[in-house]
PDB file of N, CA and C in Angstrom:
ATOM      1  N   UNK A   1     210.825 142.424 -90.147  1.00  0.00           N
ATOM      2  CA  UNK A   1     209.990 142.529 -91.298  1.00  0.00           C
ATOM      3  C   UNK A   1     210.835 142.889 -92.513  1.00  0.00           C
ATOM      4  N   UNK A   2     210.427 142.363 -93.575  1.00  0.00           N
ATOM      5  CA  UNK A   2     211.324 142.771 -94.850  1.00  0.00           C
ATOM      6  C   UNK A   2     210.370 143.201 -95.843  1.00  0.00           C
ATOM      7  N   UNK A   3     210.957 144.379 -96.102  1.00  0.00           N
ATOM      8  CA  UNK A   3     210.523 145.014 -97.335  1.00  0.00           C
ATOM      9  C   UNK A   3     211.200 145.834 -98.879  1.00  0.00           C
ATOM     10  N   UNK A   4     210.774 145.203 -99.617  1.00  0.00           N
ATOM     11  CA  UNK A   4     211.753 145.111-100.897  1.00  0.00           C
ATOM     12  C   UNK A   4     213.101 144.366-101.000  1.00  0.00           C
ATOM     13  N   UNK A   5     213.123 143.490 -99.939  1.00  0.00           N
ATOM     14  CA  UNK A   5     214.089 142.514 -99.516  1.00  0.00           C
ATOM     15  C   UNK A   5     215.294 142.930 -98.702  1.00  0.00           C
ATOM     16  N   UNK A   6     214.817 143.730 -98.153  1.00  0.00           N
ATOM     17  CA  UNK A   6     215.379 144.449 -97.108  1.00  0.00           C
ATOM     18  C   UNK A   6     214.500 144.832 -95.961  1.00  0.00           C
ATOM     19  N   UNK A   7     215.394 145.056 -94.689  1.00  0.00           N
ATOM     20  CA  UNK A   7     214.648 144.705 -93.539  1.00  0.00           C
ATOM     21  C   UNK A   7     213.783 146.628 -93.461  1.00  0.00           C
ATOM     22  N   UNK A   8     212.695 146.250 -92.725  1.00  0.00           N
ATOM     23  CA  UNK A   8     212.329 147.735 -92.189  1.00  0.00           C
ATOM     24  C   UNK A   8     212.498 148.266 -90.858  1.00  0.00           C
ATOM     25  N   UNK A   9     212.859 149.352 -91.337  1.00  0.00           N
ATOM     26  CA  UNK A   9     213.337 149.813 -90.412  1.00  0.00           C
ATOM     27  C   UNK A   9     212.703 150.647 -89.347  1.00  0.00           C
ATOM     28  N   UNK A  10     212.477 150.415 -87.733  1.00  0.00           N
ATOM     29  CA  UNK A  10     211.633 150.836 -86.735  1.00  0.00           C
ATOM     30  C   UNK A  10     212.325 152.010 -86.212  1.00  0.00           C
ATOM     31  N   UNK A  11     211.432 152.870 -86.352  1.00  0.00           N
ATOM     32  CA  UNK A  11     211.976 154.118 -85.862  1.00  0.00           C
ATOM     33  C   UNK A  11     210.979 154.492 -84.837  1.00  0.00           C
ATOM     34  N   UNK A  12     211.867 154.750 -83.602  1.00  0.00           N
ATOM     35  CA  UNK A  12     211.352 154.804 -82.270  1.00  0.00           C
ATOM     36  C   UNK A  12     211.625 156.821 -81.570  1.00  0.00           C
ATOM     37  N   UNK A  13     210.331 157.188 -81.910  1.00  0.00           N
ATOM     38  CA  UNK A  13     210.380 158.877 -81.652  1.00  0.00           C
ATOM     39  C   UNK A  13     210.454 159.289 -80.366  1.00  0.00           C
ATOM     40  N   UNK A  14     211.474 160.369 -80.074  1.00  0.00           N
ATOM     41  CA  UNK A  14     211.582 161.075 -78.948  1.00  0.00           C
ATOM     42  C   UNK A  14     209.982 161.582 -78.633  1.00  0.00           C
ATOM     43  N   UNK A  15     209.539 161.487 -77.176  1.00  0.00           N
ATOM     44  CA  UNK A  15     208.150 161.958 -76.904  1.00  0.00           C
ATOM     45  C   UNK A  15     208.161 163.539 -76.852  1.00  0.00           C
ATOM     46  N   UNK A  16     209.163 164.377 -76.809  1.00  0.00           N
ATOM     47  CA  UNK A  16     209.204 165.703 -76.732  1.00  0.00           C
ATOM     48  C   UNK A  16     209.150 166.291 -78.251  1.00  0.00           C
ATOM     49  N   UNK A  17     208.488 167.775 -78.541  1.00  0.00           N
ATOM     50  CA  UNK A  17     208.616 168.287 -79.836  1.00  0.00           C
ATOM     51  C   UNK A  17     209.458 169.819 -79.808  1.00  0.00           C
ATOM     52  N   UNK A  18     210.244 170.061 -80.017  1.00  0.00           N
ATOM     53  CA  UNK A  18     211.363 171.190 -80.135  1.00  0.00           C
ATOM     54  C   UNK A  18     210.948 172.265 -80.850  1.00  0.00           C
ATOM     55  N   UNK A  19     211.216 173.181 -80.663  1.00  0.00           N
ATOM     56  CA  UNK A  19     210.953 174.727 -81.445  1.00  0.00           C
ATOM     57  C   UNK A  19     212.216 175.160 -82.307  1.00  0.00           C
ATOM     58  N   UNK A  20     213.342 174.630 -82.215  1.00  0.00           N
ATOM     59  CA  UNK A  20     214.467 174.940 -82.817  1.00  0.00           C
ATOM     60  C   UNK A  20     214.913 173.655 -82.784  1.00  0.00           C
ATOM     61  N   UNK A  21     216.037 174.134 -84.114  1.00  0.00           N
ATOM     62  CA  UNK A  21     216.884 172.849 -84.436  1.00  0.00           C
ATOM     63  C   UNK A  21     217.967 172.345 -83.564  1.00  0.00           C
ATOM     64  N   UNK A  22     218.588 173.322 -82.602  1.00  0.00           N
ATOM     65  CA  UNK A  22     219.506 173.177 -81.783  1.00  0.00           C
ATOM     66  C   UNK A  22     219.229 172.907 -80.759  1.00  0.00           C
ATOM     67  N   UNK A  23     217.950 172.948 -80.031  1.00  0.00           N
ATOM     68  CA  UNK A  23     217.777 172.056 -79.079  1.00  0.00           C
ATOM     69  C   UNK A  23     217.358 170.414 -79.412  1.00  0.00           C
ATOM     70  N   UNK A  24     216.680 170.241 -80.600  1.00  0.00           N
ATOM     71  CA  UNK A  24     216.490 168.759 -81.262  1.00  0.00           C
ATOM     72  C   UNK A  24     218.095 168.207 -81.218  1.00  0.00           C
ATOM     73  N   UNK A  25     219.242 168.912 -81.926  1.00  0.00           N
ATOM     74  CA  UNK A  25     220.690 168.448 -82.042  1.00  0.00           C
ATOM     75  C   UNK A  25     221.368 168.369 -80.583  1.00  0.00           C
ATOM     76  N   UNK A  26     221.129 168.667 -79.356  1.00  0.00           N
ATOM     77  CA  UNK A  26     221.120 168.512 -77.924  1.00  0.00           C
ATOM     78  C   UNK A  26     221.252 167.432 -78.022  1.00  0.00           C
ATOM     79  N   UNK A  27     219.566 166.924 -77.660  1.00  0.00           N
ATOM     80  CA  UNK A  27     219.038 165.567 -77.353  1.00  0.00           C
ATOM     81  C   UNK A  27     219.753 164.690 -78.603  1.00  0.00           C
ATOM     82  N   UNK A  28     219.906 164.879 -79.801  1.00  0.00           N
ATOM     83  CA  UNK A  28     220.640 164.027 -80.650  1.00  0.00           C
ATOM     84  C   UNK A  28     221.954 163.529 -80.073  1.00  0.00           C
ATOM     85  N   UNK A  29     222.457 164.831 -80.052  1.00  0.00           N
ATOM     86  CA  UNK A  29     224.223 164.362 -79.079  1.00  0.00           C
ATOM     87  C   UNK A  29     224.670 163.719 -77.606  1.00  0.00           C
ATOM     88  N   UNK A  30     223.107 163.756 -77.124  1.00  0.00           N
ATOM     89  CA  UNK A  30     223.046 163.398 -75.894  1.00  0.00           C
ATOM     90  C   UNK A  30     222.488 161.262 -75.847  1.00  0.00           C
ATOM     91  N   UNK A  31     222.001 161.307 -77.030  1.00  0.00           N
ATOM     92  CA  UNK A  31     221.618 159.847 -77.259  1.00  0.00           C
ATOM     93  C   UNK A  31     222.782 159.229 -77.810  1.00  0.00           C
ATOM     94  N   UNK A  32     223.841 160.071 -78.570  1.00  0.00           N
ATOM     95  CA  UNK A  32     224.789 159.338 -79.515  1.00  0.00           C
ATOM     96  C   UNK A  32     225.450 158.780 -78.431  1.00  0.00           C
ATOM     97  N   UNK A  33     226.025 159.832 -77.368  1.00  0.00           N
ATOM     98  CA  UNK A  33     226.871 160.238 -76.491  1.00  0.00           C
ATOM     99  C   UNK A  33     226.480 158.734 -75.058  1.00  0.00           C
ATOM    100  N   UNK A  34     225.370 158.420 -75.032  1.00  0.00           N
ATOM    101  CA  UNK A  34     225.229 157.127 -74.165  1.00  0.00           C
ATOM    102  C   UNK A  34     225.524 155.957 -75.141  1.00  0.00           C
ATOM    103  N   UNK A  35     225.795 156.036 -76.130  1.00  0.00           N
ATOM    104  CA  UNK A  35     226.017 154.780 -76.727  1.00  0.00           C
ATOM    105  C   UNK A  35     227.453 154.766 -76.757  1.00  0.00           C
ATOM    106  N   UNK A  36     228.386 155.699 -76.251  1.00  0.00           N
ATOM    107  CA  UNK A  36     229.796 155.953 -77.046  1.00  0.00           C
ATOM    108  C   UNK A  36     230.330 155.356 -76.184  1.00  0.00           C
ATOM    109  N   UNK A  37     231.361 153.872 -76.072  1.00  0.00           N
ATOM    110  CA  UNK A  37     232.289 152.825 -75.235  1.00  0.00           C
ATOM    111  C   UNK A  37     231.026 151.725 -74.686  1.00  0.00           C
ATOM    112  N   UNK A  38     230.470 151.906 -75.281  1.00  0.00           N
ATOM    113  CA  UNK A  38     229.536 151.236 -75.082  1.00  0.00           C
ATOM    114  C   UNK A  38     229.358 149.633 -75.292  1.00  0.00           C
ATOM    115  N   UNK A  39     229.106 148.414 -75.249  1.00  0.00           N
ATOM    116  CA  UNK A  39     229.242 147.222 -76.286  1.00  0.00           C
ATOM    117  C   UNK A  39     228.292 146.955 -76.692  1.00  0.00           C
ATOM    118  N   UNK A  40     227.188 148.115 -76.941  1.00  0.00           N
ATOM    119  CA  UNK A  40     226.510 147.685 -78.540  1.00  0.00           C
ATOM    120  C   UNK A  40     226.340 148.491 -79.291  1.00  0.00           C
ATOM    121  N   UNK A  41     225.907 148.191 -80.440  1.00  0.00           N
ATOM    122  CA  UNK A  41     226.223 149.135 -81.927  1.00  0.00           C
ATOM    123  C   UNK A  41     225.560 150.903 -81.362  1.00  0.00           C
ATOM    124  N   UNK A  42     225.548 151.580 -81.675  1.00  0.00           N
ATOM    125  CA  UNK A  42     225.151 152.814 -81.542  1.00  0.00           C
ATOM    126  C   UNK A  42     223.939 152.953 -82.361  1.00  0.00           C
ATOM    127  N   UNK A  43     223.010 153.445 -82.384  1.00  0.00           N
ATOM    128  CA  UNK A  43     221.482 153.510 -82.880  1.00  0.00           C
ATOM    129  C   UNK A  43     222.102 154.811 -83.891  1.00  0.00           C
ATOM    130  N   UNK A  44     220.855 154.640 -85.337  1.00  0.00           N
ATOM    131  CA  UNK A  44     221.002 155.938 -85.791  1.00  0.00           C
ATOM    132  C   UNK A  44     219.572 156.897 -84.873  1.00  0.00           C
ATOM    133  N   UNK A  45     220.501 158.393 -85.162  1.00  0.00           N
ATOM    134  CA  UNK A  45     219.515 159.534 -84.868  1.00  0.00           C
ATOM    135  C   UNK A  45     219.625 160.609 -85.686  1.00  0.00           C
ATOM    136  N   UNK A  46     218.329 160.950 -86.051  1.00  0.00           N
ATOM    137  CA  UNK A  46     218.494 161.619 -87.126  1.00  0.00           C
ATOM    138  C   UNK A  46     216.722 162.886 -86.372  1.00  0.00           C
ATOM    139  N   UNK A  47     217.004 164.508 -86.837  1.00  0.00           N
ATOM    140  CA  UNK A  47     216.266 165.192 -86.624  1.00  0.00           C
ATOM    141  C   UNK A  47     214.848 165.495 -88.087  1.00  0.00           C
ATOM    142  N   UNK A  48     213.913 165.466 -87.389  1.00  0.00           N
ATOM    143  CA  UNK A  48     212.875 165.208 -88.472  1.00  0.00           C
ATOM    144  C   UNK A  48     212.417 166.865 -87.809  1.00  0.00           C
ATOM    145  N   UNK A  49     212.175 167.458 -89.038  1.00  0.00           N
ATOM    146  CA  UNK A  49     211.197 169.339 -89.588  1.00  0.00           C
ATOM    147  C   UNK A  49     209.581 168.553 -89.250  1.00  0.00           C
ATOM    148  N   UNK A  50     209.042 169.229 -89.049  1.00  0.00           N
ATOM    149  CA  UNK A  50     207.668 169.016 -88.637  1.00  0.00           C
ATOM    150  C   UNK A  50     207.061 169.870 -90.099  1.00  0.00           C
ATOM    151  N   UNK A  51     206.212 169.827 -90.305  1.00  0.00           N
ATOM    152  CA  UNK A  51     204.929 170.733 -90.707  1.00  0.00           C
ATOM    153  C   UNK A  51     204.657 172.401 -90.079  1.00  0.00           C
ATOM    154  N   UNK A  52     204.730 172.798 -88.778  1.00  0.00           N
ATOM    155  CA  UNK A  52     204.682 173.260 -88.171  1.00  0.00           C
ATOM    156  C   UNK A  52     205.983 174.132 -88.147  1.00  0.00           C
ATOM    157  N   UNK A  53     207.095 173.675 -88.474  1.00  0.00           N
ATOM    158  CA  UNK A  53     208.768 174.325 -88.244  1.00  0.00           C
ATOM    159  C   UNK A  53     208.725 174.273 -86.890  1.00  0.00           C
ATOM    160  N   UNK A  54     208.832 172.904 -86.495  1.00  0.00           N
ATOM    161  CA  UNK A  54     209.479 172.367 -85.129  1.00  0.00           C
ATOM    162  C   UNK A  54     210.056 170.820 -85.625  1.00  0.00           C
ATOM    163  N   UNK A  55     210.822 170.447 -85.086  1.00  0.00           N
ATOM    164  CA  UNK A  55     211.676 169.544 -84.776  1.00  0.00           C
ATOM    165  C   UNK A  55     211.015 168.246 -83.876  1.00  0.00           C
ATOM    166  N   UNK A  56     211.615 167.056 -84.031  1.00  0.00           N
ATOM    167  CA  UNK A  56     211.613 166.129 -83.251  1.00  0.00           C
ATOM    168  C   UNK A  56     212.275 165.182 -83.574  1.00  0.00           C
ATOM    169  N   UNK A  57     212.860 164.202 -82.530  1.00  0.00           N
ATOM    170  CA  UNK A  57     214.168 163.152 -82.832  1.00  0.00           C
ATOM    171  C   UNK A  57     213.567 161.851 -82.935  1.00  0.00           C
ATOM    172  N   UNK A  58     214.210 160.842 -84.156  1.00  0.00           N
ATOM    173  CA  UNK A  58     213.655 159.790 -83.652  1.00  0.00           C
ATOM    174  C   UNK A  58     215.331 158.761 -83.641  1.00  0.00           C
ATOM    175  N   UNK A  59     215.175 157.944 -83.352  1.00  0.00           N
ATOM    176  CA  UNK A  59     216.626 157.089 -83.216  1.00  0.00           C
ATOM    177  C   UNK A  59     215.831 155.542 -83.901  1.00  0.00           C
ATOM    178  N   UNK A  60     217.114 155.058 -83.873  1.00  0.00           N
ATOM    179  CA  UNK A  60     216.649 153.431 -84.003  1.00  0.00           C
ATOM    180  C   UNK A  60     218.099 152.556 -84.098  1.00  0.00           C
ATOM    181  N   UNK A  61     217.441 151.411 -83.722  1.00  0.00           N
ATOM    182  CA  UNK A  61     218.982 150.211 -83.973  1.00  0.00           C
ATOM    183  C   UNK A  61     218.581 149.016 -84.410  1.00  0.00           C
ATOM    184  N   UNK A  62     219.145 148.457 -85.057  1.00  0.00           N
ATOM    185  CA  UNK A  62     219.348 147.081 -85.488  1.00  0.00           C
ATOM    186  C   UNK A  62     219.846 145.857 -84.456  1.00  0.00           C
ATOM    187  N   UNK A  63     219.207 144.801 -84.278  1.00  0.00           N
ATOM    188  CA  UNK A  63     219.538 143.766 -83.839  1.00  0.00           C
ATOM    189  C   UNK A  63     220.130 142.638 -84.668  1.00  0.00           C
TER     190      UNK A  63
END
């Protein structure tokens, strides 16, 4: 899909919700970390603040 002539981007959320930031950065390093020697691109992951002050991860990749 393209939007503003650029593609959009699907962001696919971890099903778990975290109480701290350092267990969200875990699971972050633990998703980077299966992509690393890998032969395909590495997904971004990035930690999203809730409303609440909890955490949750979402990742995504490009084809």
């Amino acid at each position: 899909m393209k939007e503003n002539g650029r593609n959009k981007t699907h962001w696919i959320y971890f099903r778990q919700i975290f109480d701290s930031k350092f267990q969200a950065s875990c699971l972050k390093a633990k998703i980077e970390e299966n992509w690393h020697n890998g032969y395909e691109l590495p997904p971004w992951v990035e930690i999203r603040k809730l409303k609440d002050e909890r955490y949750v991860v979402r990742y995504t990749f490009d084809e």
